[in-house]
N, C-alpha and C. Protein backbone atom coordinates (compact mmCIF):
# COMPACT_ATOMS: atom_id res chain seq x y z
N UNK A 1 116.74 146.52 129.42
CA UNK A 1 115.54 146.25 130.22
C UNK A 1 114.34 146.78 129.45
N UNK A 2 113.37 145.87 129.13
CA UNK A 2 112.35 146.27 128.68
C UNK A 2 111.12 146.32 130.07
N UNK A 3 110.23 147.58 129.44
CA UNK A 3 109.19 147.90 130.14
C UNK A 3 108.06 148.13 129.27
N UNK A 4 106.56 147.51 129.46
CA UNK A 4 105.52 148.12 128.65
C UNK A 4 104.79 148.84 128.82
N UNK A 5 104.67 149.90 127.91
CA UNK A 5 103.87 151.28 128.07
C UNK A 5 102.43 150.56 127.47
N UNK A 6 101.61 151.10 127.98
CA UNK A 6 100.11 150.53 127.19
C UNK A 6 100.64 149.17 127.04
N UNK A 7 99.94 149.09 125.00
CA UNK A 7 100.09 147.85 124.68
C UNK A 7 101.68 147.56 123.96
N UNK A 8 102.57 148.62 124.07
CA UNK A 8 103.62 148.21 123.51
C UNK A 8 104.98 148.50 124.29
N UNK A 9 105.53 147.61 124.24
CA UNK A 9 107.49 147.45 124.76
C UNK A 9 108.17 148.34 124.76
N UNK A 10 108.57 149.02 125.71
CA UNK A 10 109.85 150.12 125.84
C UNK A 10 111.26 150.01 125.99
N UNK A 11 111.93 149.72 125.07
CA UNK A 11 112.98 149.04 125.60
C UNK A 11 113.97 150.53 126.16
N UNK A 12 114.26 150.24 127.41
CA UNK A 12 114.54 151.65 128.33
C UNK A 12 115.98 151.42 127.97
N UNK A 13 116.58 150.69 127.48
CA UNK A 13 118.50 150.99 126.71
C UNK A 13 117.89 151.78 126.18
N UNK A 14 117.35 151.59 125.01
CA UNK A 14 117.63 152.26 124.00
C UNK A 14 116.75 153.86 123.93
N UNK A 15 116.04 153.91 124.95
CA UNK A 15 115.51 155.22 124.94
C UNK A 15 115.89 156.04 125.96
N UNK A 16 117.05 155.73 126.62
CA UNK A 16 117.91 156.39 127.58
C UNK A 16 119.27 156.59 126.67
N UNK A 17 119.53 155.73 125.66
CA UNK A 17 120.78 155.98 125.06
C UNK A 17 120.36 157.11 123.85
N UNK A 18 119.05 157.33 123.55
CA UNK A 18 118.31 158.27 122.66
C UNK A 18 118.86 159.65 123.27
N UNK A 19 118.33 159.25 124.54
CA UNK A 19 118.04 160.97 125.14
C UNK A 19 119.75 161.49 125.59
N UNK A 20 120.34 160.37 126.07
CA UNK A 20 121.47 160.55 126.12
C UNK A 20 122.80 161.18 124.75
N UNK A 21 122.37 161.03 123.84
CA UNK A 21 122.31 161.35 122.76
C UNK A 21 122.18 162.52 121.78
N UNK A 22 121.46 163.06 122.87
CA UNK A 22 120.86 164.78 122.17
C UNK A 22 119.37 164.42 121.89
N UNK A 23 118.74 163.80 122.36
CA UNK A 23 117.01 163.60 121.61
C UNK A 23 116.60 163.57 122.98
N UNK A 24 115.86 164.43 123.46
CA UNK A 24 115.67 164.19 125.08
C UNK A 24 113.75 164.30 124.54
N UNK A 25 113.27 164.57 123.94
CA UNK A 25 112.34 164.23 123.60
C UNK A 25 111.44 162.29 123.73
N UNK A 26 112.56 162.10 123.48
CA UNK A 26 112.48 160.34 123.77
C UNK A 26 112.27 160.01 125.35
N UNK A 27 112.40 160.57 126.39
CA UNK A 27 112.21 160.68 127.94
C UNK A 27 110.92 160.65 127.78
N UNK A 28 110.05 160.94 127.08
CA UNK A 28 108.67 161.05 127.17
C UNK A 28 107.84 159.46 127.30
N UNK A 29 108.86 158.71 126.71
CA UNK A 29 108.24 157.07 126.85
C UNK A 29 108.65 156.71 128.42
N UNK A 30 109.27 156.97 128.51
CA UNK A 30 109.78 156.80 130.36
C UNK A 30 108.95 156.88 131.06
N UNK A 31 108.68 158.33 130.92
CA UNK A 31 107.61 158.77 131.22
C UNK A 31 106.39 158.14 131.47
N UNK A 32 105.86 157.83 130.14
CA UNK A 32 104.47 157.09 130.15
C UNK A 32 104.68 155.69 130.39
N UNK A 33 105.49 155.28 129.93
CA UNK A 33 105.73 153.85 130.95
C UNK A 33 105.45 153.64 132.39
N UNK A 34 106.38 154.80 133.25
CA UNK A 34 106.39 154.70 134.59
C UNK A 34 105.36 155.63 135.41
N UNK A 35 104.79 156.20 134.72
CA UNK A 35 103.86 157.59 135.42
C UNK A 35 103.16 156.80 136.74
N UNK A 36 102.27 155.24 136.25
CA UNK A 36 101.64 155.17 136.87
C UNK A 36 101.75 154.32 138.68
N UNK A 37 102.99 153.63 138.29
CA UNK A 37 103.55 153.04 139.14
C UNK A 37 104.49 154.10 140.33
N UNK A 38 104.68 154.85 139.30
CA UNK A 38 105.36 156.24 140.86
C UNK A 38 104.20 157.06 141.58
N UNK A 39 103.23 156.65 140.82
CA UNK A 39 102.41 157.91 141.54
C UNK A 39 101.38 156.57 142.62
N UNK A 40 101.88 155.50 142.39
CA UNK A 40 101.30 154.75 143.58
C UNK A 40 102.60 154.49 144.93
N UNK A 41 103.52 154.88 144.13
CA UNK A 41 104.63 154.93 145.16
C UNK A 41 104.64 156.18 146.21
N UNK A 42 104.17 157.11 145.54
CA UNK A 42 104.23 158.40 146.00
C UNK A 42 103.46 158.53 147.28
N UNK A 43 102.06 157.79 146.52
CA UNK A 43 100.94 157.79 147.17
C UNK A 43 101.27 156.89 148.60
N UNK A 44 101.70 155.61 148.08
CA UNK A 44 101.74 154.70 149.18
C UNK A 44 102.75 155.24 150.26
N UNK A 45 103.96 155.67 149.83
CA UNK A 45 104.76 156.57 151.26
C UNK A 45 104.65 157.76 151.64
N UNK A 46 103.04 158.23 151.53
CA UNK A 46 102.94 159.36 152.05
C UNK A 46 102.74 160.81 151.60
N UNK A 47 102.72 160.67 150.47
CA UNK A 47 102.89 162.16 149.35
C UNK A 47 101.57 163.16 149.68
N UNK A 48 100.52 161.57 149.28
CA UNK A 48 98.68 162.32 149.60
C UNK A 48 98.89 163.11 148.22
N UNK A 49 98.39 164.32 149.10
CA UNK A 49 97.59 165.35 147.61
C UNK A 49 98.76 165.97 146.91
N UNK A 50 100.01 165.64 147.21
CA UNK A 50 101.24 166.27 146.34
C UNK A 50 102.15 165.11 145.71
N UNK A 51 101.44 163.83 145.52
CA UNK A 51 102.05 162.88 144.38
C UNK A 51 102.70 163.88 143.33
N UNK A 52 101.05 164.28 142.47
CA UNK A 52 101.42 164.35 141.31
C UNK A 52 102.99 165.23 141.52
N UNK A 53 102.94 166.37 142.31
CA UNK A 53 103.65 167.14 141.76
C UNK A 53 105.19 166.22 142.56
N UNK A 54 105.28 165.45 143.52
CA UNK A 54 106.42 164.83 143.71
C UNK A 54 106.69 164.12 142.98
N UNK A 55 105.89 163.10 142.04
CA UNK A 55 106.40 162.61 140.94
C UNK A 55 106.94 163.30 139.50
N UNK A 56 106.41 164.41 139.35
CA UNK A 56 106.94 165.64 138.52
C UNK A 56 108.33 165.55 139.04
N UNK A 57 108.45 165.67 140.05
CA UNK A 57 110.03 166.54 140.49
C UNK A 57 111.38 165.42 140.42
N UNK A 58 110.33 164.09 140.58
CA UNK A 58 111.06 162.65 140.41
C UNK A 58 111.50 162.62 139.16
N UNK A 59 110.91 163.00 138.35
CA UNK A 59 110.70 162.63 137.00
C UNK A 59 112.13 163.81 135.92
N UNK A 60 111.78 165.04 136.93
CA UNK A 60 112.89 165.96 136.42
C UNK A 60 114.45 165.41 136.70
N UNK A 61 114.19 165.29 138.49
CA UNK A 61 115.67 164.86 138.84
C UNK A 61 116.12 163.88 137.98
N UNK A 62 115.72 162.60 138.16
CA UNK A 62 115.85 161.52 137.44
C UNK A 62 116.32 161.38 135.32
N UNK A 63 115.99 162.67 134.95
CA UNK A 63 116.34 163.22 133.74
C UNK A 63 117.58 163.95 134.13
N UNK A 64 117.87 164.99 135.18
CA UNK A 64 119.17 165.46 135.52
C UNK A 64 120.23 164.70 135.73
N UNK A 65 119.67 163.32 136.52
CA UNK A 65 120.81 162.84 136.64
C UNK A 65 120.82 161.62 135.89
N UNK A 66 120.64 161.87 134.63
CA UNK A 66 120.24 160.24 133.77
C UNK A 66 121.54 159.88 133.67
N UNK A 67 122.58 161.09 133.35
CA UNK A 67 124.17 160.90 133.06
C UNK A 67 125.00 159.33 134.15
N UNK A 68 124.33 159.84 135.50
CA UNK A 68 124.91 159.12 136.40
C UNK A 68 124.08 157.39 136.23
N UNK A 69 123.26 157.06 135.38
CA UNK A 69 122.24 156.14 135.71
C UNK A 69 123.46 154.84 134.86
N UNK A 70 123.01 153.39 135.81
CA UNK A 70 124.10 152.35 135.47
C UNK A 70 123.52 151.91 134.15
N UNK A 71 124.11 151.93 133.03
CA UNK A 71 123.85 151.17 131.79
C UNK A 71 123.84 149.58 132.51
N UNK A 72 122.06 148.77 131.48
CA UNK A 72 122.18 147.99 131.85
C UNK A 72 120.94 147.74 133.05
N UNK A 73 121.05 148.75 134.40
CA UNK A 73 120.37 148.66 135.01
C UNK A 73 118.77 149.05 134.79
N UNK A 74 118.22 148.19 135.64
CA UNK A 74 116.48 148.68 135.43
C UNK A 74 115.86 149.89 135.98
N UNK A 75 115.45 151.06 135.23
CA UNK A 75 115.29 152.28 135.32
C UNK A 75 113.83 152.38 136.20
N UNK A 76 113.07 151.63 136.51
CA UNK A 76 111.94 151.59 137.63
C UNK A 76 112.39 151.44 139.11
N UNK A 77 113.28 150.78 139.50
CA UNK A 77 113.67 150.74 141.19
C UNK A 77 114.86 152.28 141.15
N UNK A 78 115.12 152.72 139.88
CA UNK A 78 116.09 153.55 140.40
C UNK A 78 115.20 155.01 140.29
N UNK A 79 113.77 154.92 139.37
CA UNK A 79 112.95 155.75 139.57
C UNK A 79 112.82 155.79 140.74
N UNK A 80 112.11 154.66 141.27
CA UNK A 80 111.10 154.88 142.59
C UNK A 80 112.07 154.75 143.75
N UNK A 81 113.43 154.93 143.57
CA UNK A 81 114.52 155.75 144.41
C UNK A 81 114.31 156.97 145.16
N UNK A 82 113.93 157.85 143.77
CA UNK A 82 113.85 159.01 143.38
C UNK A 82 112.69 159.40 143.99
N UNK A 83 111.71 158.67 143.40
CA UNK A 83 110.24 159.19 144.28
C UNK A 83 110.38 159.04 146.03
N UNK A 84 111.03 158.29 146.21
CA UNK A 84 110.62 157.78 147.92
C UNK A 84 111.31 159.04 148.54
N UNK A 85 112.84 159.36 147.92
CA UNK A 85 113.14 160.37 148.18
C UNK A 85 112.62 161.77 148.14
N UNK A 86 111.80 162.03 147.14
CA UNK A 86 111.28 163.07 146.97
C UNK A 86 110.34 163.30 147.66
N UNK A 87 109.03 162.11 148.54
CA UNK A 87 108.19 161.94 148.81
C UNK A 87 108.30 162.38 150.18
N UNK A 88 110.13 161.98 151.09
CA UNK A 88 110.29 162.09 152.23
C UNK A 88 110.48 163.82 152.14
N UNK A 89 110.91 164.07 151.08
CA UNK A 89 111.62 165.57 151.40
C UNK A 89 109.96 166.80 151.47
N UNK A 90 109.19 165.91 150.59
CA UNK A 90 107.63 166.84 151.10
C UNK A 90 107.43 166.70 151.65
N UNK A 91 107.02 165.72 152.55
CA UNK A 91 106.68 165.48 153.49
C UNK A 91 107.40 166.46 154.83
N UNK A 92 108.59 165.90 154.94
CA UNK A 92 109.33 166.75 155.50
C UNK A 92 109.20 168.36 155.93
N UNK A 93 109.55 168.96 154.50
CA UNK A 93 109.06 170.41 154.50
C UNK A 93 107.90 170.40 154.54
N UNK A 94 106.71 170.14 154.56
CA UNK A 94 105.20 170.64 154.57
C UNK A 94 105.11 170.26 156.52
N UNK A 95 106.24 169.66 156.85
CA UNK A 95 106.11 170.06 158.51
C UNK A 95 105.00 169.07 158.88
N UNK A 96 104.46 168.05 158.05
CA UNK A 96 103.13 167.54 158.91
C UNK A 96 102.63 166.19 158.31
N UNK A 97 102.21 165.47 159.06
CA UNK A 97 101.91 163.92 158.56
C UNK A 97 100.78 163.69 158.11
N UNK A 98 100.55 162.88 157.16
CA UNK A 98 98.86 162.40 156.12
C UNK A 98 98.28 161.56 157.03
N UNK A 99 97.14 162.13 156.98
CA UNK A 99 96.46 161.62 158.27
C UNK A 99 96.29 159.98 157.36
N UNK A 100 95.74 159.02 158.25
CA UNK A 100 95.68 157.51 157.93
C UNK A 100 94.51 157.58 156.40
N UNK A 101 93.67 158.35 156.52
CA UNK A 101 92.93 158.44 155.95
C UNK A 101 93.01 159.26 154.58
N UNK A 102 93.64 160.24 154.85
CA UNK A 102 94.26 160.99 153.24
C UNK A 102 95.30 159.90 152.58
N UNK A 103 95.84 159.02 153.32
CA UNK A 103 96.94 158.22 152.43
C UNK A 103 96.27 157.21 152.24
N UNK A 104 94.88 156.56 152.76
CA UNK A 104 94.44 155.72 151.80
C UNK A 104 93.62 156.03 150.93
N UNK A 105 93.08 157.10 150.89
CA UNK A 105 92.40 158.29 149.78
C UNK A 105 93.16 158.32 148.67
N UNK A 106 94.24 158.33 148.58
CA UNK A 106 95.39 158.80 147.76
C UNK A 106 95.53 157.46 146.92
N UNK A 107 95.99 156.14 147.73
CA UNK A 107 96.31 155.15 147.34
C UNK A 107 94.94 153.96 146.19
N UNK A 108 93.68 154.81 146.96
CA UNK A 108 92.80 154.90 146.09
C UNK A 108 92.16 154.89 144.45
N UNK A 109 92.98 156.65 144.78
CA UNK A 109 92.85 157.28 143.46
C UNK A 109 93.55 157.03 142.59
N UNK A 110 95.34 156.46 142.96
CA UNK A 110 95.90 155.87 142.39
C UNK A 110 95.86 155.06 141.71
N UNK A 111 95.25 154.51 142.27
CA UNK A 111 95.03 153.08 141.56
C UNK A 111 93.59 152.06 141.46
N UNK A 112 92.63 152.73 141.05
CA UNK A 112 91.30 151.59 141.25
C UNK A 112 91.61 149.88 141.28
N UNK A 113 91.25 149.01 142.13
CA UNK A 113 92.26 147.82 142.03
C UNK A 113 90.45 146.79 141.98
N UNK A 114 89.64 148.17 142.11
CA UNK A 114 88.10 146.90 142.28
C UNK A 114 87.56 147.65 141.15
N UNK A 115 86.83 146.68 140.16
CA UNK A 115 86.61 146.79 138.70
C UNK A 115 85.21 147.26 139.08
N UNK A 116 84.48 148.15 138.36
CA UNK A 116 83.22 148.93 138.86
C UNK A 116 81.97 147.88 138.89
N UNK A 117 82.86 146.54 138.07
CA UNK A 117 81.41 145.71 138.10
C UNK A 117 81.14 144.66 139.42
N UNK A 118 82.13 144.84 140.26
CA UNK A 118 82.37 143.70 141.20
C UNK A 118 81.01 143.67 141.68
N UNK A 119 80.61 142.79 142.83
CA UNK A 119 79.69 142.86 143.84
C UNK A 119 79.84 143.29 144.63
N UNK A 120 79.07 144.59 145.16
CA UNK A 120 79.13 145.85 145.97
C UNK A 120 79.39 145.07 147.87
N UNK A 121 79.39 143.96 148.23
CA UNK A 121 79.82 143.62 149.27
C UNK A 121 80.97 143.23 149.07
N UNK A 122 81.13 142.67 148.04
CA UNK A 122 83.30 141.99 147.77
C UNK A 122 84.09 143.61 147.79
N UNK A 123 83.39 144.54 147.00
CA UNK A 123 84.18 145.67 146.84
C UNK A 123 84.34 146.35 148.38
N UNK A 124 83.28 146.37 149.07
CA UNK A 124 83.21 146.81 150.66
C UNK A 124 84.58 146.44 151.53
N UNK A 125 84.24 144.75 151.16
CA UNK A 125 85.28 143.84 151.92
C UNK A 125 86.35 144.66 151.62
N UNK A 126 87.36 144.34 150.24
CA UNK A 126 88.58 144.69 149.78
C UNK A 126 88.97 146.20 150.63
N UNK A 127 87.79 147.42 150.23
CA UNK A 127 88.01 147.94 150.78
C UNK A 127 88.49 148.20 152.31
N UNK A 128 88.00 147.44 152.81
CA UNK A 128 88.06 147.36 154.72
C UNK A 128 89.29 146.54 154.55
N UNK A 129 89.76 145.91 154.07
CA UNK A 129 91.00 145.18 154.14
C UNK A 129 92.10 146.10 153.77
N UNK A 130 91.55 146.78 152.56
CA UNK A 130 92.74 147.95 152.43
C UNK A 130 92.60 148.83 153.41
N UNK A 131 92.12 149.22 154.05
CA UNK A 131 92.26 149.81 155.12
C UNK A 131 92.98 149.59 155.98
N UNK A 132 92.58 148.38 156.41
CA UNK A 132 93.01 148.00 157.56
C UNK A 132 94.78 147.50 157.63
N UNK A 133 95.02 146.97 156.31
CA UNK A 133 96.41 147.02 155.87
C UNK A 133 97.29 148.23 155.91
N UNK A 134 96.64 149.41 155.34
CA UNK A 134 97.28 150.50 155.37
C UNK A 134 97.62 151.23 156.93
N UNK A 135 96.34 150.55 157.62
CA UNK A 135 96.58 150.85 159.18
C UNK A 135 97.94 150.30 160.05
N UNK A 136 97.93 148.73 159.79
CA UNK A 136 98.64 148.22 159.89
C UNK A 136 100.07 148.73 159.32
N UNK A 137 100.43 148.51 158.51
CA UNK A 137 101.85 149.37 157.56
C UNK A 137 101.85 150.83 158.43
N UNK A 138 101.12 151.91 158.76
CA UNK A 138 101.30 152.75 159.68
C UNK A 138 102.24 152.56 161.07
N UNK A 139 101.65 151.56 161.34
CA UNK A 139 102.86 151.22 162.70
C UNK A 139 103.98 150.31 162.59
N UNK A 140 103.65 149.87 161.56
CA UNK A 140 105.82 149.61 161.01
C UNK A 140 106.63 150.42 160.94
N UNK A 141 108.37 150.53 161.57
CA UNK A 141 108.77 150.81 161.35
C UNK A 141 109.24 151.66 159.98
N UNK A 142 109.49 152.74 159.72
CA UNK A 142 110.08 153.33 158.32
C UNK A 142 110.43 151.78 157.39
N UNK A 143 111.35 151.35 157.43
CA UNK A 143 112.50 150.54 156.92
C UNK A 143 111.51 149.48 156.48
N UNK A 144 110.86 148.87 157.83
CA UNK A 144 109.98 147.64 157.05
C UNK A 144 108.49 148.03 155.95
N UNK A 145 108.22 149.31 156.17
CA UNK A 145 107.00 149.99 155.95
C UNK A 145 107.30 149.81 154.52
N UNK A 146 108.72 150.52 154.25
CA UNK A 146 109.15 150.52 152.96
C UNK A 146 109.35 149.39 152.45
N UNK A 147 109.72 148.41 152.86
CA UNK A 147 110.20 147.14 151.95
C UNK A 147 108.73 146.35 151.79
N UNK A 148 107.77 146.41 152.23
CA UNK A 148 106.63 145.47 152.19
C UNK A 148 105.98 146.67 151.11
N UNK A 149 105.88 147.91 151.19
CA UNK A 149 105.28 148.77 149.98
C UNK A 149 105.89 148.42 148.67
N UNK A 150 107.17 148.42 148.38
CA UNK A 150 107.71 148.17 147.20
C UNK A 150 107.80 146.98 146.63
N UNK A 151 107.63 145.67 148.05
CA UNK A 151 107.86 144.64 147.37
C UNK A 151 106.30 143.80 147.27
N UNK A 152 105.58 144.29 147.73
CA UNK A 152 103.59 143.90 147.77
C UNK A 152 103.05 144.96 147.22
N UNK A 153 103.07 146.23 147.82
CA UNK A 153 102.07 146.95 147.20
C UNK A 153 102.49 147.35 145.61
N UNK A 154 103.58 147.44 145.28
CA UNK A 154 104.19 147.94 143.87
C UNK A 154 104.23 146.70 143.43
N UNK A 155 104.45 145.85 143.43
CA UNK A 155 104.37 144.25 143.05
C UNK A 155 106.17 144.32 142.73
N UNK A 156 106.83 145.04 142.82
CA UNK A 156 108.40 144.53 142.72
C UNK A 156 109.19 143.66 143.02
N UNK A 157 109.85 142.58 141.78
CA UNK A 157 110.67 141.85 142.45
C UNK A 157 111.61 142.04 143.49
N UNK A 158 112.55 140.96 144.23
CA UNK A 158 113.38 141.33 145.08
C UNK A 158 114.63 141.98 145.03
N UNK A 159 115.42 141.88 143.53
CA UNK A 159 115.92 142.72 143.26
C UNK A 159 115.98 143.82 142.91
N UNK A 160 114.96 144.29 142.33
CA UNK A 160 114.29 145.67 142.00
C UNK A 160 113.96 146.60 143.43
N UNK A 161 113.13 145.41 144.46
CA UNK A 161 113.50 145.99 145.91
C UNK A 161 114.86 146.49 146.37
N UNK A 162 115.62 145.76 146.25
CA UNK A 162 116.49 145.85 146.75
C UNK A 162 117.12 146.92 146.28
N UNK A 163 117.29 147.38 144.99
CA UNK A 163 117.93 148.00 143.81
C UNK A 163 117.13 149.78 144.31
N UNK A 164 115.89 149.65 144.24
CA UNK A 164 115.04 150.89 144.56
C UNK A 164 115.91 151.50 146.22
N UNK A 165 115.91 150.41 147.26
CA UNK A 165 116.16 150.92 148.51
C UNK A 165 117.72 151.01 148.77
N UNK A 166 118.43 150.64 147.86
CA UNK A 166 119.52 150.68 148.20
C UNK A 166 120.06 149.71 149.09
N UNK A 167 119.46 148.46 149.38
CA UNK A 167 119.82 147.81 150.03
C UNK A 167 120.48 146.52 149.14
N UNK A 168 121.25 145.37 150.68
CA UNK A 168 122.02 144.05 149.49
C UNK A 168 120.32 143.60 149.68
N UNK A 169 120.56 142.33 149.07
CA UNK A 169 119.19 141.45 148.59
C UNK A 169 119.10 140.82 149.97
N UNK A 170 119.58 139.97 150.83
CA UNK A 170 119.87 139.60 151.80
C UNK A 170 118.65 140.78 152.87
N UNK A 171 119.78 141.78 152.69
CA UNK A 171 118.52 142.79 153.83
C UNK A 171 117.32 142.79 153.65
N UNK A 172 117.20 143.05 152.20
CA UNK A 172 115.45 142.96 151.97
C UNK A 172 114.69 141.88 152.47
N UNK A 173 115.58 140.30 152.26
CA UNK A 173 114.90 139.25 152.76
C UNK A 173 114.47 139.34 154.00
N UNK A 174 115.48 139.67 154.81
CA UNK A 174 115.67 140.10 156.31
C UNK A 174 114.19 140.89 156.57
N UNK A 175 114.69 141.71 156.25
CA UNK A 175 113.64 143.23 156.61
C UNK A 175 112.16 142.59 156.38
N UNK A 176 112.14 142.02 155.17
CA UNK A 176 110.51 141.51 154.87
C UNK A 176 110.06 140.76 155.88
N UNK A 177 110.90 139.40 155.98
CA UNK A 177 110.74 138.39 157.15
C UNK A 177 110.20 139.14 158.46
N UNK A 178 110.95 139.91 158.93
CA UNK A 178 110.48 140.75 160.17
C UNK A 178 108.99 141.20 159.53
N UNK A 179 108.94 141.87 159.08
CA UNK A 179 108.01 142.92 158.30
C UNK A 179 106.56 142.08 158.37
N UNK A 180 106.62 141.26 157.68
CA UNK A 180 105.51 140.43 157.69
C UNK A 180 105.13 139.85 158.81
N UNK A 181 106.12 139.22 159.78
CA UNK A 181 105.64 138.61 161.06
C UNK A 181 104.79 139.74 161.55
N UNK A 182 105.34 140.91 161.65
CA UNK A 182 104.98 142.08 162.53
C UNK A 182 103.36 142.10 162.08
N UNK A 183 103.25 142.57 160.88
CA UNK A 183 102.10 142.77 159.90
C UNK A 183 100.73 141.21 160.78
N UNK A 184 101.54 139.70 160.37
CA UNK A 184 100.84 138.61 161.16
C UNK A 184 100.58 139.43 162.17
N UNK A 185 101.23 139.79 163.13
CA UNK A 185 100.46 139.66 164.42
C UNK A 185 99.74 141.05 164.47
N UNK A 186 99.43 141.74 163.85
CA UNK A 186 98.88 143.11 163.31
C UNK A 186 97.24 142.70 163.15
N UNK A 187 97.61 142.34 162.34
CA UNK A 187 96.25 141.54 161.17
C UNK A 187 96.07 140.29 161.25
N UNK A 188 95.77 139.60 162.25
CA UNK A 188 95.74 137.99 162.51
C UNK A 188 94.30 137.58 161.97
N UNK A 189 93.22 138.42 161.82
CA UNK A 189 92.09 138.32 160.91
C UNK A 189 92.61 137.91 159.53
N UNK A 190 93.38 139.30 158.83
CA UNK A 190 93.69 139.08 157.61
C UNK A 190 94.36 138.05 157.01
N UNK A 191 95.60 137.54 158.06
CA UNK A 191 95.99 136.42 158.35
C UNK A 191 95.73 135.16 157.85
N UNK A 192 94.79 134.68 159.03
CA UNK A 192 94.11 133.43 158.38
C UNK A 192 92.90 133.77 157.15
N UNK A 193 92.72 134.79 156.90
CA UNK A 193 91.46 134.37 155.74
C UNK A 193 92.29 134.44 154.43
N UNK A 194 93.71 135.16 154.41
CA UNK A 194 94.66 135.11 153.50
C UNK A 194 95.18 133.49 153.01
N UNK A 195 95.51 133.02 154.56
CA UNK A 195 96.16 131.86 154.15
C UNK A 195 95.11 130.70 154.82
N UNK A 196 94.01 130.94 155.00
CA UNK A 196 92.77 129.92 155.27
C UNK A 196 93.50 128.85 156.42
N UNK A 197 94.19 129.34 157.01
CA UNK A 197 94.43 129.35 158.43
C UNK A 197 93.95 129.54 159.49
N UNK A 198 92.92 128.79 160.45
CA UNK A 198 92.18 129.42 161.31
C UNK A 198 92.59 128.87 162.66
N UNK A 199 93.99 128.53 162.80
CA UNK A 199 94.65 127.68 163.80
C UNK A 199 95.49 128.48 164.77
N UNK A 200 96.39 129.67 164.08
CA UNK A 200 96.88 130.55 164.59
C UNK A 200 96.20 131.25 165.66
């Protein structure tokens, strides 16, 4: 499975069979390959102001247990395994939930997705839409919350979904299908201006 860091190709065989190897120094392309995509994962299920360091801890486990990792398989859904897990277990212990507003703060910083030159009303819009999405995804269920984050907000295929959550492919279909209706009748604004639908 190849992955690109910057402007150049990682091919993750061969730099897992490196480190596997005795060169653990080579983990460092993993690394920079995936840094940026876990720390929107982190962000998006909840981490807030302790991404970075839950993706740190992702990043260790995920080297501990490289032994167990399937040759062959794609090392990003089995990362962001790792993160979702790690993300629940802070969460968890810190005893307390990100308010709506620290997790779209977070998801933010993560990731600038509006280019500084846009037009300061399109950038407004996007913004209020991300909002209001992230509001929305708040009152989904865990299960669907997760499958519409990994498979929209991370842009992940369906197997990679599937592969990250541990689920068959089938469920994910499942789960999304629900997921999205729910989301429709959530966001019936976002709705039709998404799909220029004004009939619904």
């Amino acid at each position: 499975m190849k992955t690109r860091e910057g402007g150049r190709i990682v091919d993750e065989a061969a730099v897992i069979a490196r480190v596997r190897a005795g060169e653990p120094e080579a983990y460092a392309q993993l690394v920079r390959a995936h840094t940026g995509i876990a720390l929107r994962a982190a962000a998006a299920l909840g981490a807030g102001a302790d991404a970075e360091d839950v993706v740190q801890q992702a990043f260790v486990k995920a080297y501990c247990t490289l032994g167990r990792f399937k040759d062959g398989a794609a090392f990003k859904p089995w990362l962001l395994a790792i993160v979702a897990n790690e993300t629940r277990n802070t969460v968890r212990t810190a005893a307390r939930q990100r308010t709506l507003a620290g997790r779209e703060a977070a998801l933010v910083e993560a990731e600038p997705l509006i280019p500084e030159s846009a037009d300061p009303a399109v950038a407004a819009l996007e913004i209020e839409r991300r909002a209001a999405l992230q509001a929305a995804l708040e009152k989904l269920s865990e299960e669907h919350r997760l499958v519409v984050t990994y498979r929209y907000l991370l842009e992940m295929d369906e197997s990679e979904t599937a592969q990250a959550l541990g689920w068959p492919r089938g469920t994910v279909k499942s789960r999304l299908n629900r997921a999205l209706r729910k989301l429709g009748r959530l966001l019936p604004d976002f709705q039709s201006r998404e799909g220029g639908d004004e009939h619904e």
